[in-house]
N, C-alpha and C. Protein backbone atom coordinates (compact mmCIF):
# COMPACT_ATOMS: atom_id res chain seq x y z
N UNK A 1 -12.24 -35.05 -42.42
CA UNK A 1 -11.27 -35.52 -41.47
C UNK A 1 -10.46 -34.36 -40.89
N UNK A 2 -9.74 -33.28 -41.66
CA UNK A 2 -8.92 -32.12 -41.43
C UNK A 2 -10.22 -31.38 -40.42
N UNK A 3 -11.12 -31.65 -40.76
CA UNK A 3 -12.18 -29.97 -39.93
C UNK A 3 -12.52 -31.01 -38.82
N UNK A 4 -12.17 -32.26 -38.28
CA UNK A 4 -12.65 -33.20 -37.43
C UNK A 4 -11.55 -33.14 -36.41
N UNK A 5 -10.21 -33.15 -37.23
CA UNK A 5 -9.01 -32.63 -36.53
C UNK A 5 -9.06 -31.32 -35.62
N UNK A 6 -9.54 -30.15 -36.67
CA UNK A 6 -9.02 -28.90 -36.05
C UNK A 6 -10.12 -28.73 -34.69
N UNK A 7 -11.75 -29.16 -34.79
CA UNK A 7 -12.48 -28.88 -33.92
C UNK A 7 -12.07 -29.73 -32.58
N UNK A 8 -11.36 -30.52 -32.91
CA UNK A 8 -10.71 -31.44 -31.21
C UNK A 8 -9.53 -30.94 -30.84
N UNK A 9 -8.96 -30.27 -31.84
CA UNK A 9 -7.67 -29.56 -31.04
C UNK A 9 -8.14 -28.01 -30.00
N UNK A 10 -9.52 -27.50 -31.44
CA UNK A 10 -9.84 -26.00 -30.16
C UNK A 10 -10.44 -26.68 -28.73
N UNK A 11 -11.45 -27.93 -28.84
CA UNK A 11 -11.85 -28.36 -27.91
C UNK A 11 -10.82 -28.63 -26.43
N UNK A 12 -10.08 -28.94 -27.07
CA UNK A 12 -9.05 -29.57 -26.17
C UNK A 12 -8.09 -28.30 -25.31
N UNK A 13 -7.74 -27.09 -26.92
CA UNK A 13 -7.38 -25.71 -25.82
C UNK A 13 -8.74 -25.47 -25.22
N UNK A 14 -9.82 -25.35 -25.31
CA UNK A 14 -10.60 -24.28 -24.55
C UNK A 14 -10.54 -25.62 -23.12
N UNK A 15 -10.66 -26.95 -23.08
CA UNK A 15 -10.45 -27.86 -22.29
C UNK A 15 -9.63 -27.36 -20.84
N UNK A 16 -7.90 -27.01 -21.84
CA UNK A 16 -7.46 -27.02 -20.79
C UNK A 16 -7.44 -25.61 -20.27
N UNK A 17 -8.29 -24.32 -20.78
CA UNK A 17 -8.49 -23.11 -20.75
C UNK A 17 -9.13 -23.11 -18.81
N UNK A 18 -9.78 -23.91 -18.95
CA UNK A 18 -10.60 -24.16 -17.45
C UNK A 18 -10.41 -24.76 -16.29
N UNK A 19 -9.01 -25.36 -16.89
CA UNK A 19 -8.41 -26.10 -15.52
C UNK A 19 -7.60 -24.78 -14.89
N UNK A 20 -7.94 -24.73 -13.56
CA UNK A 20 -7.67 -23.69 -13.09
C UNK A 20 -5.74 -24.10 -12.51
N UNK A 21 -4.91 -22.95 -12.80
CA UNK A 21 -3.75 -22.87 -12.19
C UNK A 21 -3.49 -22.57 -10.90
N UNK A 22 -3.05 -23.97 -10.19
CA UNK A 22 -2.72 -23.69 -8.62
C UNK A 22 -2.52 -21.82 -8.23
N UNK A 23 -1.36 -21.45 -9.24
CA UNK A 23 -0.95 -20.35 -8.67
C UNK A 23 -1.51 -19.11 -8.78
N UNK A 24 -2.87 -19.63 -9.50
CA UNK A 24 -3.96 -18.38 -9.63
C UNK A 24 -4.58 -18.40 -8.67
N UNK A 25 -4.91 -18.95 -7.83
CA UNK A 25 -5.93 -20.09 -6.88
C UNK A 25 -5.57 -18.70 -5.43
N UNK A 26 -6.49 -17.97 -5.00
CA UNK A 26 -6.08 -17.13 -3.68
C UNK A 26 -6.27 -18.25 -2.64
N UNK A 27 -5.84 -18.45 -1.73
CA UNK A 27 -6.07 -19.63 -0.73
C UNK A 27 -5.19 -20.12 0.23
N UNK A 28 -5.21 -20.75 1.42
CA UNK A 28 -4.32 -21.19 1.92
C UNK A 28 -3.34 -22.18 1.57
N UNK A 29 -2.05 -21.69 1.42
CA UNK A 29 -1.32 -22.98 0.66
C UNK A 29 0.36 -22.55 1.52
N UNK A 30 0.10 -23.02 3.26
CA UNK A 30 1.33 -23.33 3.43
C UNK A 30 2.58 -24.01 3.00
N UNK A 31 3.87 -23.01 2.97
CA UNK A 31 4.68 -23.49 2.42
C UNK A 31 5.59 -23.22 2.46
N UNK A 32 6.82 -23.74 2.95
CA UNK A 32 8.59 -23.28 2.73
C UNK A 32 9.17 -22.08 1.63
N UNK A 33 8.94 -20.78 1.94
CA UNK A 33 9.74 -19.86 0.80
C UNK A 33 11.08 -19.60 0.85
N UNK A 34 11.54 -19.32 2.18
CA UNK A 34 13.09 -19.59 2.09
C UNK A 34 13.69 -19.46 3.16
N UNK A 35 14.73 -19.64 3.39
CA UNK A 35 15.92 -19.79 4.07
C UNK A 35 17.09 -19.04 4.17
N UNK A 36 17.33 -17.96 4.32
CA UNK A 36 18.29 -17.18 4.09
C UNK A 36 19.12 -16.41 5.06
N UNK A 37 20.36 -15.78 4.82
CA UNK A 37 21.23 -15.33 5.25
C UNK A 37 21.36 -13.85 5.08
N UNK A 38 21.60 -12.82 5.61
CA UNK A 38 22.11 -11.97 5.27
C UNK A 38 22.66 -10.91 5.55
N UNK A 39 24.15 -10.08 5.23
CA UNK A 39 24.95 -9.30 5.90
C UNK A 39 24.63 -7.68 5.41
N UNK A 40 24.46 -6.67 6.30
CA UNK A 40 24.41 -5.49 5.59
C UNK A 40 25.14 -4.73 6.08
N UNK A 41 25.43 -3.36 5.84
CA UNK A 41 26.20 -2.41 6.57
C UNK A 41 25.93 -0.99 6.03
N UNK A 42 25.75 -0.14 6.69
CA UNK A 42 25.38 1.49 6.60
C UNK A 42 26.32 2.37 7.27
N UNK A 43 26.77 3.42 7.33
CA UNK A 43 27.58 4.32 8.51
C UNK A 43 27.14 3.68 9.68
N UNK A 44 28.86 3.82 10.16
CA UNK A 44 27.91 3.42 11.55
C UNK A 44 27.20 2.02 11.52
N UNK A 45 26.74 1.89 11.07
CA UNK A 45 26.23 0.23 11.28
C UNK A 45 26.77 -0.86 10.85
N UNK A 46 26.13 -1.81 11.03
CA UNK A 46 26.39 -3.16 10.39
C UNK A 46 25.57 -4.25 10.97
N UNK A 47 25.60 -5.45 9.95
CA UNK A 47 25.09 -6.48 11.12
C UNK A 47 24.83 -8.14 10.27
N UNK A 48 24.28 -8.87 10.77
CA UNK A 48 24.25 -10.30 10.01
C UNK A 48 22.73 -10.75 10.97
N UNK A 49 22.21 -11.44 9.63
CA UNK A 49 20.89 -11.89 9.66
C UNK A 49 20.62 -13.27 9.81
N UNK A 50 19.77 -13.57 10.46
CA UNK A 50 19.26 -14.93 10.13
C UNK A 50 17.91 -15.47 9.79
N UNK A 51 17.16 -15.91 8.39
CA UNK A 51 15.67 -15.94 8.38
C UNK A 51 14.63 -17.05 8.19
N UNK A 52 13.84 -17.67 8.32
CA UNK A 52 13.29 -18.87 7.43
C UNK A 52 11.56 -17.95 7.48
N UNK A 53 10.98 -17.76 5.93
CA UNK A 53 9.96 -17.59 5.47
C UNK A 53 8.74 -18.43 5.30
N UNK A 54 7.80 -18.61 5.75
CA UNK A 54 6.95 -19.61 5.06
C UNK A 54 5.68 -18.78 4.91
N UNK A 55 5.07 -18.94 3.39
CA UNK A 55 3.98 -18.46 3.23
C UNK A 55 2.74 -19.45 3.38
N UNK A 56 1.77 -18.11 3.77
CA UNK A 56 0.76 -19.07 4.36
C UNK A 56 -0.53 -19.00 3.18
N UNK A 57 -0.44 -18.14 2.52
CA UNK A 57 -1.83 -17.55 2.02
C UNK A 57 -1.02 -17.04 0.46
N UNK A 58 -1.56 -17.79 -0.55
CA UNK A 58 -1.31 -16.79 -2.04
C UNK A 58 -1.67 -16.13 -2.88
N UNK A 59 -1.37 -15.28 -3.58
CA UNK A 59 -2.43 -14.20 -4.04
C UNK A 59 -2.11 -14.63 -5.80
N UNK A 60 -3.36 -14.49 -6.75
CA UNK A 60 -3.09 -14.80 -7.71
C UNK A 60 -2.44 -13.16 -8.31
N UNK A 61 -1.22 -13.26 -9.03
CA UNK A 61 -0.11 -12.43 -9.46
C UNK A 61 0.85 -12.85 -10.53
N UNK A 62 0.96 -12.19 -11.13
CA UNK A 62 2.79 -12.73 -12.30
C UNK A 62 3.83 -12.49 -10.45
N UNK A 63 3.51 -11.42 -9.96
CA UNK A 63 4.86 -10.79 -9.11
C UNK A 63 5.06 -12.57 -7.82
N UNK A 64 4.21 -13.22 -8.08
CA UNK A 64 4.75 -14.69 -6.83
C UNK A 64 3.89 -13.77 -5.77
N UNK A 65 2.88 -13.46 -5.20
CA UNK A 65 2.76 -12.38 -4.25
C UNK A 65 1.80 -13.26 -3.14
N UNK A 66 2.40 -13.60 -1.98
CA UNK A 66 2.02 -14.07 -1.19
C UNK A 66 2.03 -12.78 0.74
N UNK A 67 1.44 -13.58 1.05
CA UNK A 67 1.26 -13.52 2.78
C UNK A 67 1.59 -14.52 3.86
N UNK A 68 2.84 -14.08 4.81
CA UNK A 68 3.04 -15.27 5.38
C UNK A 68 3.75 -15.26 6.69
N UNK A 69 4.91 -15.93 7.36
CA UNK A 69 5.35 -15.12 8.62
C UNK A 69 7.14 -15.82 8.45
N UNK A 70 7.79 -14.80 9.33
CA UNK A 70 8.85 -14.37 9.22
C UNK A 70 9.43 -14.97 10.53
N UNK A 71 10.15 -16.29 10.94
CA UNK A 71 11.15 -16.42 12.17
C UNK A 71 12.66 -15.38 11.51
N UNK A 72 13.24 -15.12 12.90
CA UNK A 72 14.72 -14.64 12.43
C UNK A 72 15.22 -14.02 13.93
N UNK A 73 16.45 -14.11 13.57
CA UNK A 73 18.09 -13.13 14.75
C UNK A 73 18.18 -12.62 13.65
N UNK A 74 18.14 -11.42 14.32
CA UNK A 74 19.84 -10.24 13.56
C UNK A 74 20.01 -9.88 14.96
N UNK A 75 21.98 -10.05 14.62
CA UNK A 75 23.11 -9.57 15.12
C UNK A 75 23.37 -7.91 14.40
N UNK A 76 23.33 -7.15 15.14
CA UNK A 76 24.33 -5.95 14.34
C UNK A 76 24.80 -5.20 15.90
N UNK A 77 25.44 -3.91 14.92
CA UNK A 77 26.22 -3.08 16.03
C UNK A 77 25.84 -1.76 15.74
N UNK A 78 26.04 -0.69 16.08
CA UNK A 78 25.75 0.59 15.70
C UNK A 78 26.55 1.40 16.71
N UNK A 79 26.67 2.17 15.99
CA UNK A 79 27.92 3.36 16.42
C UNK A 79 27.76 5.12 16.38
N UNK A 80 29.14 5.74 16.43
CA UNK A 80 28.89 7.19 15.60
C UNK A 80 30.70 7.55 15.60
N UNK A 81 30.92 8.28 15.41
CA UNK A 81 32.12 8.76 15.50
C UNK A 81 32.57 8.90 16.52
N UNK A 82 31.87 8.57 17.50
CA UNK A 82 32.41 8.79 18.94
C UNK A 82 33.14 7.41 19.48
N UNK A 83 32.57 6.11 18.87
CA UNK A 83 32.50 4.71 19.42
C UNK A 83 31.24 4.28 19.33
N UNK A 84 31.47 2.75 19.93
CA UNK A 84 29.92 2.20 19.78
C UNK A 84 28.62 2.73 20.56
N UNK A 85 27.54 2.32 20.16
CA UNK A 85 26.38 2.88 20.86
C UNK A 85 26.28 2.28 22.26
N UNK A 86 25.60 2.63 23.13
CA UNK A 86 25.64 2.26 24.70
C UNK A 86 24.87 0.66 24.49
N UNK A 87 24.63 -0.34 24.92
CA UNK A 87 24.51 -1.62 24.56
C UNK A 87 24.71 -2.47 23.74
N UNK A 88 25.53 -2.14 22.41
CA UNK A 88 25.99 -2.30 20.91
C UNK A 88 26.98 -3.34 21.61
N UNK A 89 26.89 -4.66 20.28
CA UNK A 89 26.32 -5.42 20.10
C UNK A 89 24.82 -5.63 20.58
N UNK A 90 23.72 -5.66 19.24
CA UNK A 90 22.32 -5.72 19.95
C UNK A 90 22.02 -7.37 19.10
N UNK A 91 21.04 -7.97 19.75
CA UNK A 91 20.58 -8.72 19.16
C UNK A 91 18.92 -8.50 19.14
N UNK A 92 18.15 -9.01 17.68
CA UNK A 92 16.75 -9.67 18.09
C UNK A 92 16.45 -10.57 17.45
N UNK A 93 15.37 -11.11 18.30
CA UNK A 93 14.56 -12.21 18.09
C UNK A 93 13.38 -12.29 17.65
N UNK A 94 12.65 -12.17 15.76
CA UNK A 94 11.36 -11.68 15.52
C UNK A 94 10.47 -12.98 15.12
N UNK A 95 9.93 -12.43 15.35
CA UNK A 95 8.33 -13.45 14.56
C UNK A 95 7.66 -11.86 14.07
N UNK A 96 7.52 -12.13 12.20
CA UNK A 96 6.80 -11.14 11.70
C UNK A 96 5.60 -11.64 10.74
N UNK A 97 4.88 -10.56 10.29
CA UNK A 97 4.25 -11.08 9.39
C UNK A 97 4.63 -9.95 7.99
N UNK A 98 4.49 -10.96 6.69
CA UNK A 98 5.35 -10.63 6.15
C UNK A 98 4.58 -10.40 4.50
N UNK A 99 4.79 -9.65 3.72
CA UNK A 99 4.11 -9.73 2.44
C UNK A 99 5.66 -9.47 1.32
N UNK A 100 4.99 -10.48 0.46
CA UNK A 100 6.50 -10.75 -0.24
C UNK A 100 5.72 -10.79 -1.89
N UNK A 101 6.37 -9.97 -2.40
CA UNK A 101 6.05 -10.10 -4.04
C UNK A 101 7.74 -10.17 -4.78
N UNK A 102 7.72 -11.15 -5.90
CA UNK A 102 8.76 -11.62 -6.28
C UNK A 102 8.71 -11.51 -7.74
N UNK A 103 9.38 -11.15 -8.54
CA UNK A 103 9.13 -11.43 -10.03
C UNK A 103 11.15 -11.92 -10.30
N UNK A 104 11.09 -12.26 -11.08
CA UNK A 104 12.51 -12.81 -11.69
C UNK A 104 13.30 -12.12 -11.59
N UNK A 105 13.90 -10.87 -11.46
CA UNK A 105 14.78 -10.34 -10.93
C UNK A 105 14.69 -9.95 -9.50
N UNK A 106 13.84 -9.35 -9.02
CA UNK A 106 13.25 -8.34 -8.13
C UNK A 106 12.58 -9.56 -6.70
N UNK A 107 12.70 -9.46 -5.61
CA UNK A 107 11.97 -9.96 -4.45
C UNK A 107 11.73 -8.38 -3.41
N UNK A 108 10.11 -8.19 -3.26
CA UNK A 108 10.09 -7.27 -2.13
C UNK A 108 9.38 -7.93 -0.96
N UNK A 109 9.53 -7.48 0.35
CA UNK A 109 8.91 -7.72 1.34
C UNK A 109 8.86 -6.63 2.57
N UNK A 110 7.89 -6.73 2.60
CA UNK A 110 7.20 -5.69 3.84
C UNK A 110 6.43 -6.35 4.99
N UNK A 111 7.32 -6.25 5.93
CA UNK A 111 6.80 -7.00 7.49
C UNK A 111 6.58 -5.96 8.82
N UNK A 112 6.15 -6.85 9.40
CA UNK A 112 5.61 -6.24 10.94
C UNK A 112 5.73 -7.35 12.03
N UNK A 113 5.57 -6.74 13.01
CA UNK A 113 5.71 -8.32 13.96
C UNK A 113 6.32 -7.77 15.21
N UNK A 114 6.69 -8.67 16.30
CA UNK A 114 7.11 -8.54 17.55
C UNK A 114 8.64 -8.82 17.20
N UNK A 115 9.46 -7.92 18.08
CA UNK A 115 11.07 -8.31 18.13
C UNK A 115 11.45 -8.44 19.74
N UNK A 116 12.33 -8.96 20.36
CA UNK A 116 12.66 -9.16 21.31
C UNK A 116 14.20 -8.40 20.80
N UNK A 117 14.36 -7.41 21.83
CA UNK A 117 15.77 -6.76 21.43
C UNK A 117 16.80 -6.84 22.55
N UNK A 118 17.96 -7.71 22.99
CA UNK A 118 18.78 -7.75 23.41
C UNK A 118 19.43 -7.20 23.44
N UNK A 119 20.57 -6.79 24.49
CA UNK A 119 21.53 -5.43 24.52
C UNK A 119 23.03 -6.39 24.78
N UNK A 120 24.29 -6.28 24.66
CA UNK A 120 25.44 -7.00 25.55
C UNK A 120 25.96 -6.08 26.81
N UNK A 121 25.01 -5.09 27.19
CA UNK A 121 24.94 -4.70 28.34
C UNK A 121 23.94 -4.25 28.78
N UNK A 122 23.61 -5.32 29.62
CA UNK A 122 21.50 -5.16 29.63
C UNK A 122 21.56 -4.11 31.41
N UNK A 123 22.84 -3.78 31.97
CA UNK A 123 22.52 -3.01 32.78
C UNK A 123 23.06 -1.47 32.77
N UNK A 124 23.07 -1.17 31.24
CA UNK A 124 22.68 0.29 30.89
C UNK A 124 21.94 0.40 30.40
N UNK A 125 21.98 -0.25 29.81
CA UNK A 125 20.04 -0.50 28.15
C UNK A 125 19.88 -1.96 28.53
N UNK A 126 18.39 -1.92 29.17
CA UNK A 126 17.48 -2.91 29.78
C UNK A 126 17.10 -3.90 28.29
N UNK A 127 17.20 -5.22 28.04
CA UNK A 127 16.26 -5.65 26.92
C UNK A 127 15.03 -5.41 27.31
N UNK A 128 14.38 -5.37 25.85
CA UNK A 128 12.98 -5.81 26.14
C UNK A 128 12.27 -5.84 24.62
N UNK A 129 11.00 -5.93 24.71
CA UNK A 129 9.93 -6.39 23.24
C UNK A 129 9.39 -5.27 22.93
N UNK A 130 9.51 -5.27 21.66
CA UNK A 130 8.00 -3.97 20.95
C UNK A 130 8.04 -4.53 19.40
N UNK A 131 7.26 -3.07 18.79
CA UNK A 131 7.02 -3.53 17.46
C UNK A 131 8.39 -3.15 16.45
N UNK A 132 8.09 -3.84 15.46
CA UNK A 132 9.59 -3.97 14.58
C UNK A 132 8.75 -3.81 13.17
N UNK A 133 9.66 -2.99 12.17
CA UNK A 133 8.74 -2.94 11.15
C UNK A 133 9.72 -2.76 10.36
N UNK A 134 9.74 -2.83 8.62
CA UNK A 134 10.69 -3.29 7.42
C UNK A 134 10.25 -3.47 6.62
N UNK A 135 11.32 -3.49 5.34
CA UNK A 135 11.47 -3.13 4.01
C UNK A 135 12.69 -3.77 3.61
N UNK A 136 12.10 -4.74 2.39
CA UNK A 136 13.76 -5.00 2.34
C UNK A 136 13.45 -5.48 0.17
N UNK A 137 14.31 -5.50 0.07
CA UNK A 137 14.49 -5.40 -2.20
C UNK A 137 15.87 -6.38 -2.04
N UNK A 138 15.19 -7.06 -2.72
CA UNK A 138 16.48 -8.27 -3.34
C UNK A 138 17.05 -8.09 -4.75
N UNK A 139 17.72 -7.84 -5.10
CA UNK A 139 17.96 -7.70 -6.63
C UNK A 139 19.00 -9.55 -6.66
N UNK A 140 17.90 -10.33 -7.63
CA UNK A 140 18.58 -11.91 -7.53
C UNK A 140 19.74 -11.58 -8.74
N UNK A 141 20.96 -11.82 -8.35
CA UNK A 141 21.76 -12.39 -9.30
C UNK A 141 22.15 -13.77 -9.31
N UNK A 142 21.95 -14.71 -8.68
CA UNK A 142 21.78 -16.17 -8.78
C UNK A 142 20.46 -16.70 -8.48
N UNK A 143 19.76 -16.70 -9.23
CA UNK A 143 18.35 -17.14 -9.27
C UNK A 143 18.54 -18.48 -7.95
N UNK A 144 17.77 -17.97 -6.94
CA UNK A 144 17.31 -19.00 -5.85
C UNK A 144 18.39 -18.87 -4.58
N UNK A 145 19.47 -18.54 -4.82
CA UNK A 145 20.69 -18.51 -4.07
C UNK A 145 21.19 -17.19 -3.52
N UNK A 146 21.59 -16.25 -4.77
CA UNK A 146 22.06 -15.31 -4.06
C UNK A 146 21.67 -13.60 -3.89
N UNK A 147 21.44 -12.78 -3.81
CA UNK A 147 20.93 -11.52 -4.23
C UNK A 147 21.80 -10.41 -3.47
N UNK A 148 22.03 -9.41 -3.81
CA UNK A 148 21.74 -7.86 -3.32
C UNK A 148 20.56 -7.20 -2.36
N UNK A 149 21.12 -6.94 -1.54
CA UNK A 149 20.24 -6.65 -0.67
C UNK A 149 19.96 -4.99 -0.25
N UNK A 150 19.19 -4.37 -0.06
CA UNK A 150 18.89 -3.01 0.21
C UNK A 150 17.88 -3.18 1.20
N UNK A 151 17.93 -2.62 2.84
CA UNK A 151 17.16 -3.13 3.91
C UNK A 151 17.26 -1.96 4.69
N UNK A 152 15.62 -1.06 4.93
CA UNK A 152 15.18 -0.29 5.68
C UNK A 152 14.59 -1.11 6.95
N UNK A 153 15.36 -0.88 7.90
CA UNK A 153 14.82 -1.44 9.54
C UNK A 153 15.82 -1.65 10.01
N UNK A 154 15.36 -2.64 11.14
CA UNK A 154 16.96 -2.55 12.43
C UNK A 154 17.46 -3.95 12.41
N UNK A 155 18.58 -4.36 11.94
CA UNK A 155 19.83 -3.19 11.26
C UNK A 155 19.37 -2.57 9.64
N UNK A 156 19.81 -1.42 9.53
CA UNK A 156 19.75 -0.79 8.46
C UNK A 156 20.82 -1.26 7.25
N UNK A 157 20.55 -1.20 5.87
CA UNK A 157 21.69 -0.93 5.31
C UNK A 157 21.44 -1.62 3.73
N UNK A 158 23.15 -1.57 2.92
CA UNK A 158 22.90 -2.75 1.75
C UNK A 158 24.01 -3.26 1.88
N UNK A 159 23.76 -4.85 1.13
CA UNK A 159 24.41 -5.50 1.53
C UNK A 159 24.21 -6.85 0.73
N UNK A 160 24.41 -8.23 1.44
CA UNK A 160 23.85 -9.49 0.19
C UNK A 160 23.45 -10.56 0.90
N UNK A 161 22.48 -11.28 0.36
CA UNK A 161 21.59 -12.17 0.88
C UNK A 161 22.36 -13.67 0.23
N UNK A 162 22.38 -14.96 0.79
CA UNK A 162 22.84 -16.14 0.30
C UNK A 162 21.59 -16.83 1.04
N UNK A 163 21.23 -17.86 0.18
CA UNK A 163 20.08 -19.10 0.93
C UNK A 163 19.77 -19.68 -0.48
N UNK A 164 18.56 -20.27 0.40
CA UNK A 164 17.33 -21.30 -0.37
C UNK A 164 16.23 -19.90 -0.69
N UNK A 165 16.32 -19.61 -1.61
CA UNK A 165 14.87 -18.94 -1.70
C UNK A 165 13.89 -19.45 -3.32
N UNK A 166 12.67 -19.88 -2.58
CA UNK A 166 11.81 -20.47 -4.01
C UNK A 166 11.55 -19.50 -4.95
């Protein structure tokens, strides 16, 4: 009876050994990653963000490591010791594409994509579109909500992120 026991319990791990885990699974699996906010500031700079993430494609990883695309505005300003820069206040408008690896403390992402860059004086500095490219490290201190932010691109800087992030 005991050796009748133990051979249905290994049966049963090696059982569920083969059911494969969604999050191993590479594949298309659109989906809401987050929602977020965020303010930074550098010399001279500053600015406030706006983002919603959705991944499209997941990679099997411990790090959460997906592929996906990036809506967002950032507002910032930029300056020097002289005063503000000649069209400062800038705004843009991106659609990126975006690679995001996440582990429990740590969120990175590295994007590319089109920006539409606005000026508040579009008849010294003309708007217009090109490529936009970034780096940005979350250090989470409220798991899902809030983080530290450190962000190479336009606007530059560190600073802190608040949202929905999965």
């Amino acid at each position: 009876m005991l050796v009748a026991c133990i051979l249905a319990s290994l049966s049963g791990v090696s059982a569920q050994e083969k059911i494969p885990n969604p999050d191993d699974v590479v594949g298309f699996h659109p989906q809401l990653r987050s929602v977020l906010f965020d303010a930074e500031w550098a010399l001279f700079m500053g600015g406030i963000s706006g983002s919603v993430d959705i991944d499209l494609i997941r990679l099997p990883s411990s790090l959460h490591s997906s592929f996906g695309v990036r809506f967002g505005v950032d507002r910032y300003f930029s300056g020097s010791v002289g005063g503000a820069t000649a069209g400062s206040p800038f705004t843009d408008y991106n659609i990126l594409v975006r690679h995001t690896a996440s582990g429990s403390l740590l969120r990175l992402d590295i994007y590319l994509g089109y920006s539409y860059h606005t000026t508040s004086y579009p008849t010294y500095v003309p708007s217009k579109g090109g490529a936009k490219f970034g780096v940005e490290i979350r250090w989470k201190l409220v798991e899902h909500i809030f983080s530290l932010l450190a962000k190479l691109s336009r606007p530059a800087g560190v600073g802190g992120s608040i949202g929905w992030d999965r």
